[in-house]
C-alpha atoms as a PDB file:
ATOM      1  CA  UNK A   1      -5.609 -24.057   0.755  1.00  0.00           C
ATOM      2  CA  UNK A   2      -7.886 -21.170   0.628  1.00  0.00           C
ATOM      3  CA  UNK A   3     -10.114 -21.072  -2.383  1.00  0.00           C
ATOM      4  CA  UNK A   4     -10.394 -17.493  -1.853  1.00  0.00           C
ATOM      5  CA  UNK A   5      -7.032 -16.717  -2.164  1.00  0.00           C
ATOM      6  CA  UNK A   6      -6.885 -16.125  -5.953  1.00  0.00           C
ATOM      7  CA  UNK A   7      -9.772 -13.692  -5.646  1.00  0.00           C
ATOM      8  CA  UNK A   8      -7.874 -11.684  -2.684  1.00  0.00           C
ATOM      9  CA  UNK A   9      -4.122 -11.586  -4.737  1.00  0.00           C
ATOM     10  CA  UNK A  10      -4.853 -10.242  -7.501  1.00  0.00           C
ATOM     11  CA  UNK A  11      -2.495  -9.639 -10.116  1.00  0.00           C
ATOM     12  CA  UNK A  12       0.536 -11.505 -10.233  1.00  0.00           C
ATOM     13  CA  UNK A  13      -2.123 -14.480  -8.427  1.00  0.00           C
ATOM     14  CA  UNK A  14      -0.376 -17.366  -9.951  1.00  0.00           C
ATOM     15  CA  UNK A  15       2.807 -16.589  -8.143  1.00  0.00           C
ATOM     16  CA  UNK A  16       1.409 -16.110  -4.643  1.00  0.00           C
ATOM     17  CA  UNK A  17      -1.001 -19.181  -5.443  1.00  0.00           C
ATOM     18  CA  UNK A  18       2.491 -20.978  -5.315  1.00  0.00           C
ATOM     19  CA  UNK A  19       3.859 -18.987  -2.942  1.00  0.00           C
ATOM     20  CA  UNK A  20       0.971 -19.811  -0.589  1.00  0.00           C
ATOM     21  CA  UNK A  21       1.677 -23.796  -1.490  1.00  0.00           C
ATOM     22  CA  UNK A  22       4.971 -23.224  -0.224  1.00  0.00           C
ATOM     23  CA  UNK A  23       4.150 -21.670   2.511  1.00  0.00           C
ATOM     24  CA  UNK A  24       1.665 -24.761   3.895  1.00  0.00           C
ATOM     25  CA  UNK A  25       4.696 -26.810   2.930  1.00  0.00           C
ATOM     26  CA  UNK A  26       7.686 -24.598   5.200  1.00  0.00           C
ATOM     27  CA  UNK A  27       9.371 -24.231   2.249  1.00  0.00           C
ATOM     28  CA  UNK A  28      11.644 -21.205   2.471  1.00  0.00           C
ATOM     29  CA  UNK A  29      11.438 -18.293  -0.669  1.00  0.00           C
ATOM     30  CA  UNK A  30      12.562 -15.168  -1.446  1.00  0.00           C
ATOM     31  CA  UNK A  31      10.533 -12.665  -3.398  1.00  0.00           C
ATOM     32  CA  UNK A  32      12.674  -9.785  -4.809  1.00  0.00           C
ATOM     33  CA  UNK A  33      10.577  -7.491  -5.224  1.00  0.00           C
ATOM     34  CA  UNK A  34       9.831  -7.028  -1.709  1.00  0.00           C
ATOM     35  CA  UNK A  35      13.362  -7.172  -0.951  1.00  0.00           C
ATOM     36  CA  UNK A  36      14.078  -3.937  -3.509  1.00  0.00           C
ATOM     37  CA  UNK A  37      10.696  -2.139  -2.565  1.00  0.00           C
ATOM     38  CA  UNK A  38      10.550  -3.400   1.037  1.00  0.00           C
ATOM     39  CA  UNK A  39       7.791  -1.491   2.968  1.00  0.00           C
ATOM     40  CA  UNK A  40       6.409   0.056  -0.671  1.00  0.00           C
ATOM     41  CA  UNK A  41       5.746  -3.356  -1.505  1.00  0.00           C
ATOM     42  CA  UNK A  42       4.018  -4.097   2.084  1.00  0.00           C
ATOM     43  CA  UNK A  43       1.902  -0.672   1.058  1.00  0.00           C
ATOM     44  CA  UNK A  44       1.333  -1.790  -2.557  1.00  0.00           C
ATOM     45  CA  UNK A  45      -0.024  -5.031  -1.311  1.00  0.00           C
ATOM     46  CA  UNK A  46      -2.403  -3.113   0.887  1.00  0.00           C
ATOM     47  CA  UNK A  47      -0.274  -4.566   4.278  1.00  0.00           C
ATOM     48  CA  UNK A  48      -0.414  -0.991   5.867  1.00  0.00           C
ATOM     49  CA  UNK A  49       0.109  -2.140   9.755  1.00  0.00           C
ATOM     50  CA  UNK A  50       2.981  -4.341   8.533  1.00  0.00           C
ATOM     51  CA  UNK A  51       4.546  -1.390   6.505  1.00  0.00           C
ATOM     52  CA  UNK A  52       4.213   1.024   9.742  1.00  0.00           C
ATOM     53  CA  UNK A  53       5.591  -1.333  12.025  1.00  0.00           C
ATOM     54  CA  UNK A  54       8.622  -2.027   9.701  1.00  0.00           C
ATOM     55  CA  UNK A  55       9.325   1.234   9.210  1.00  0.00           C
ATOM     56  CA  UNK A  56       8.935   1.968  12.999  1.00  0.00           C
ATOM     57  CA  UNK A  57      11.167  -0.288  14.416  1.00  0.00           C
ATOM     58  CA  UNK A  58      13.769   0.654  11.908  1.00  0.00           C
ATOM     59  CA  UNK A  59      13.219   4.129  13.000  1.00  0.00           C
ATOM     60  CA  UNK A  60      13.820   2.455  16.198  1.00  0.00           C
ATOM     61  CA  UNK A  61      17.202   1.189  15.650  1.00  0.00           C
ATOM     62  CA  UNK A  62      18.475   3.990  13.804  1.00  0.00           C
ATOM     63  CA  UNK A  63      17.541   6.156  17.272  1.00  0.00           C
ATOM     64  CA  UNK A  64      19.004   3.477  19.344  1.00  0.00           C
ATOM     65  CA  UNK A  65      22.040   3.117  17.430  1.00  0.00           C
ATOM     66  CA  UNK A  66      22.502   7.343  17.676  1.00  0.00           C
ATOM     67  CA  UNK A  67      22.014   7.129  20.915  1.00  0.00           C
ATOM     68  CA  UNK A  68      24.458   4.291  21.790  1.00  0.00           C
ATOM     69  CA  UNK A  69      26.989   5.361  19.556  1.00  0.00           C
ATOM     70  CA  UNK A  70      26.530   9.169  18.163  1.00  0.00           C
ATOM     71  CA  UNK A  71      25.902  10.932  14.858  1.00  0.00           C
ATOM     72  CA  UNK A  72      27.039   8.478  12.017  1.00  0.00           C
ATOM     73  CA  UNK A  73      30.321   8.586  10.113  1.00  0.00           C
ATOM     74  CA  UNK A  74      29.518   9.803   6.760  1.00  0.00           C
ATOM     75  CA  UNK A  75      31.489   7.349   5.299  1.00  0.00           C
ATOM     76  CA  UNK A  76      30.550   4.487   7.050  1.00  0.00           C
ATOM     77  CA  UNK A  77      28.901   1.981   5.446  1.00  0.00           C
ATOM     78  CA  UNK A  78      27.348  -0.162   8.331  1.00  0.00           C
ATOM     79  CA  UNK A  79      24.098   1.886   7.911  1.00  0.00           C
ATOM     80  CA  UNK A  80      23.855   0.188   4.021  1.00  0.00           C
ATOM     81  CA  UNK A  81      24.653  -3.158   5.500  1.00  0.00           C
ATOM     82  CA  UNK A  82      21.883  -2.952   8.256  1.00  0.00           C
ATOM     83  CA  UNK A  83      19.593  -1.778   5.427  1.00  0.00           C
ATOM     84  CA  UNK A  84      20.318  -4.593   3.012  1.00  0.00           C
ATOM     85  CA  UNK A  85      20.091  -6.681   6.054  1.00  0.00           C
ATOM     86  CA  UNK A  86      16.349  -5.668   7.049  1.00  0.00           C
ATOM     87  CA  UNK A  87      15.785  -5.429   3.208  1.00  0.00           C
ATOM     88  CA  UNK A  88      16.813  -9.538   2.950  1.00  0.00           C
ATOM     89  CA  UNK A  89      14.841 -10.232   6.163  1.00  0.00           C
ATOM     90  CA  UNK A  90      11.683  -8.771   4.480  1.00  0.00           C
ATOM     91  CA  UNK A  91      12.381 -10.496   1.451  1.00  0.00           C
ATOM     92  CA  UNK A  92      12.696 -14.113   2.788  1.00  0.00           C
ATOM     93  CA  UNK A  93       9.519 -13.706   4.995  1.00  0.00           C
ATOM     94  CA  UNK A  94       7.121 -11.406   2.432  1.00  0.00           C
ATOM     95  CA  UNK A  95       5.549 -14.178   1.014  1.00  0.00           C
ATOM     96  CA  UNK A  96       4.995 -15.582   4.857  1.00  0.00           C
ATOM     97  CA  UNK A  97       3.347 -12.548   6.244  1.00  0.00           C
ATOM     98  CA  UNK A  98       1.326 -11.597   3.039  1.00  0.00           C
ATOM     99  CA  UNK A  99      -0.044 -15.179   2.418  1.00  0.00           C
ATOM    100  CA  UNK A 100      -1.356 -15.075   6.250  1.00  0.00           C
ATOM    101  CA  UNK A 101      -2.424 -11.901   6.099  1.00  0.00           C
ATOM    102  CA  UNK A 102      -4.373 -12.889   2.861  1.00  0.00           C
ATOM    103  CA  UNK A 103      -5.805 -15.351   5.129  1.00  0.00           C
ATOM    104  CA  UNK A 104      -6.737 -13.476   8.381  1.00  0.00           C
ATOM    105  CA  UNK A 105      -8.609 -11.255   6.192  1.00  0.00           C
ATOM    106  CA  UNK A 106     -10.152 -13.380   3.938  1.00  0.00           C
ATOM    107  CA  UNK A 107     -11.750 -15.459   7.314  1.00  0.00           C
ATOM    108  CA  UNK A 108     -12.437 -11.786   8.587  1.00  0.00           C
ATOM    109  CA  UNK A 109     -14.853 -10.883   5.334  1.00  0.00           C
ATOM    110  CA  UNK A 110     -16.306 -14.906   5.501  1.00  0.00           C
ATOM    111  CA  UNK A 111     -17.319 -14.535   9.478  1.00  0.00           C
ATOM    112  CA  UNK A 112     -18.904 -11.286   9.046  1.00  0.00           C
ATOM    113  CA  UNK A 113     -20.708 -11.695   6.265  1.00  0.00           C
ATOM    114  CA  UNK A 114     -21.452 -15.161   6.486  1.00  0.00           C
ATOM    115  CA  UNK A 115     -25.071 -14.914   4.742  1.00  0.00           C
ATOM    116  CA  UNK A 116     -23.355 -13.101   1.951  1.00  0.00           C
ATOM    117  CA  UNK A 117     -23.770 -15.152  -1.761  1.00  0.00           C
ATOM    118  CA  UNK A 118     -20.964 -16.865  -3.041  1.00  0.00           C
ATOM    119  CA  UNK A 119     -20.412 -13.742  -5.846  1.00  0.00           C
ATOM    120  CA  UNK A 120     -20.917 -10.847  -3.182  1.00  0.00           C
ATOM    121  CA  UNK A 121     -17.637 -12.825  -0.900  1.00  0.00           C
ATOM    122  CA  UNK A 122     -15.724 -12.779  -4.001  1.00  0.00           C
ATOM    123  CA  UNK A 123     -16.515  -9.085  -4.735  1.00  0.00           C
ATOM    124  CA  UNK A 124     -15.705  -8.020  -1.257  1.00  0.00           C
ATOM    125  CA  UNK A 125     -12.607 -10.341  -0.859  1.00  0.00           C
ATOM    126  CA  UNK A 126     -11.674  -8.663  -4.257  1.00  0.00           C
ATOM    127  CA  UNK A 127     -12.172  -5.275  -2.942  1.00  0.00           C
ATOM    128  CA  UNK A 128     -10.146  -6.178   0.547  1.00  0.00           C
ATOM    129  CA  UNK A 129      -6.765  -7.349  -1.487  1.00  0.00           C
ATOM    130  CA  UNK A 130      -5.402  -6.848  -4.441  1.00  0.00           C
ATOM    131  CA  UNK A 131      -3.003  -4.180  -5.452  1.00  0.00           C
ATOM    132  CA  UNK A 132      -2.943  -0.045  -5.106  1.00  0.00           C
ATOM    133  CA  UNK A 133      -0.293   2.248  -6.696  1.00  0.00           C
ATOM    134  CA  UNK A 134      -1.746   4.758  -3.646  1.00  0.00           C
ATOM    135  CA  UNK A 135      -0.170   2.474  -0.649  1.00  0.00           C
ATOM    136  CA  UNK A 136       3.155   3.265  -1.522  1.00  0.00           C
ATOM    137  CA  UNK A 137       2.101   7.113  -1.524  1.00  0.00           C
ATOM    138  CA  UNK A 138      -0.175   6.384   1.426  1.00  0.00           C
ATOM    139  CA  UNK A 139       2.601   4.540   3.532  1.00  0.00           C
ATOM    140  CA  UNK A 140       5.472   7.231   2.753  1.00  0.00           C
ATOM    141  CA  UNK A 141       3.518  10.275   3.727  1.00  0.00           C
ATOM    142  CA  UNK A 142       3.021   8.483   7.011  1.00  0.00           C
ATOM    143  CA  UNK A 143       6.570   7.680   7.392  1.00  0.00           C
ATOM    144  CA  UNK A 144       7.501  11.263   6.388  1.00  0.00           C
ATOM    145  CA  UNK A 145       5.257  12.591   8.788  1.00  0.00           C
ATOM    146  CA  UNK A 146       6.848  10.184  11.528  1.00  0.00           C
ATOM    147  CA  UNK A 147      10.419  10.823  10.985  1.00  0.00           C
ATOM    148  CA  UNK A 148       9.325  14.239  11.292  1.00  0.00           C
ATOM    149  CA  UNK A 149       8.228  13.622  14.557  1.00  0.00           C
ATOM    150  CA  UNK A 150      11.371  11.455  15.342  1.00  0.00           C
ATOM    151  CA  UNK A 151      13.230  13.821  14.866  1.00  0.00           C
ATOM    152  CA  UNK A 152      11.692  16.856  16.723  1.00  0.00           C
ATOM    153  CA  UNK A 153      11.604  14.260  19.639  1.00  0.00           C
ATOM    154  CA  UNK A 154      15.033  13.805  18.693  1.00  0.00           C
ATOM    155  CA  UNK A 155      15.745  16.880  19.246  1.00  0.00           C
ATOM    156  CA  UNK A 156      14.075  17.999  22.371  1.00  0.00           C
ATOM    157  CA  UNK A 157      15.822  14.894  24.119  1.00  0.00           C
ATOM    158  CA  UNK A 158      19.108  15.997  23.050  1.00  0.00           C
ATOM    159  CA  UNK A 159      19.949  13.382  20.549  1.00  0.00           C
ATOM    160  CA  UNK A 160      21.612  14.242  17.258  1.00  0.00           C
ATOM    161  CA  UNK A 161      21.019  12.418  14.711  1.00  0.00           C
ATOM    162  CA  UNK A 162      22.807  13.984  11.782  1.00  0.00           C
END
């Protein structure tokens, strides 16, 4: 394992220590809190790319699924059911994508400053991961901003989607 990875979790280390043991072991998990906060916890864990592409392809199948089958029911619940759905998927492979990710970017900091001291890695790796209360902020504005181009897209094509 990674001796860096303690240095790049953060807080709430211990957990994705063993999360990162079960990962080099297959072992399958489920962390709830990415299940609940889904792409705010991808955005609180600094995993921007992963919380833009999540949110785009399930922009993607909510346009899809208006344009296959119309403007949704109000009181049809299969758009719940798809959520809690993607919401489980993230869940059981969180702990997956953030432990690699920990990884790629970890090797990323060692190759390019290879020369570094052993302190100066751990202050950078430090810097790289962690936690940020702005992600969240930082990954909704940028969804905002891209449902509101969606949806003037949306629009021009003809495709209701309320």
């Amino acid at each position: 394992m990674n001796p860096y990875l303690p240095y790049f979790f953060g807080p709430q280390a211990d957990y994705y220590l063993r999360a990162a043991e079960d990962v080099q072991e297959r072992k399958i998990q489920f962390n709830g809190i990415a299940f609940l906060a889904g792409i705010l916890w991808m955005g609180y864990r600094k995993m921007y790319w992963q919380a833009f592409l999540t949110a785009a392809i399930i922009f993607g199948q909510n346009l899809l699924e208006a344009m296959l089958w119309g403007p949704r029911n109000p009181n049809d619940n299969s758009s719940v059911i798809i959520s809690l759905l993607a919401n489980a998927v993230i869940g059981f492979i969180s702990n997956q994508m953030y432990v690699k990710f920990a990884n790629r970017q970890i090797n990323k900091i060692l190759s390019e400053h290879a020369g570094a001291s052993e302190e100066r890695l751990i202050e950078l790796i430090s810097e790289k991961g962690g936690v940020t209360w702005f992600g969240p902020f930082i990954v909704l504005t940028v969804i905002f901003i891209g449902a509101a181009f969606l949806l003037m897209f949306a629009e021009m094509a003809g495709i209701k989607l309320t």
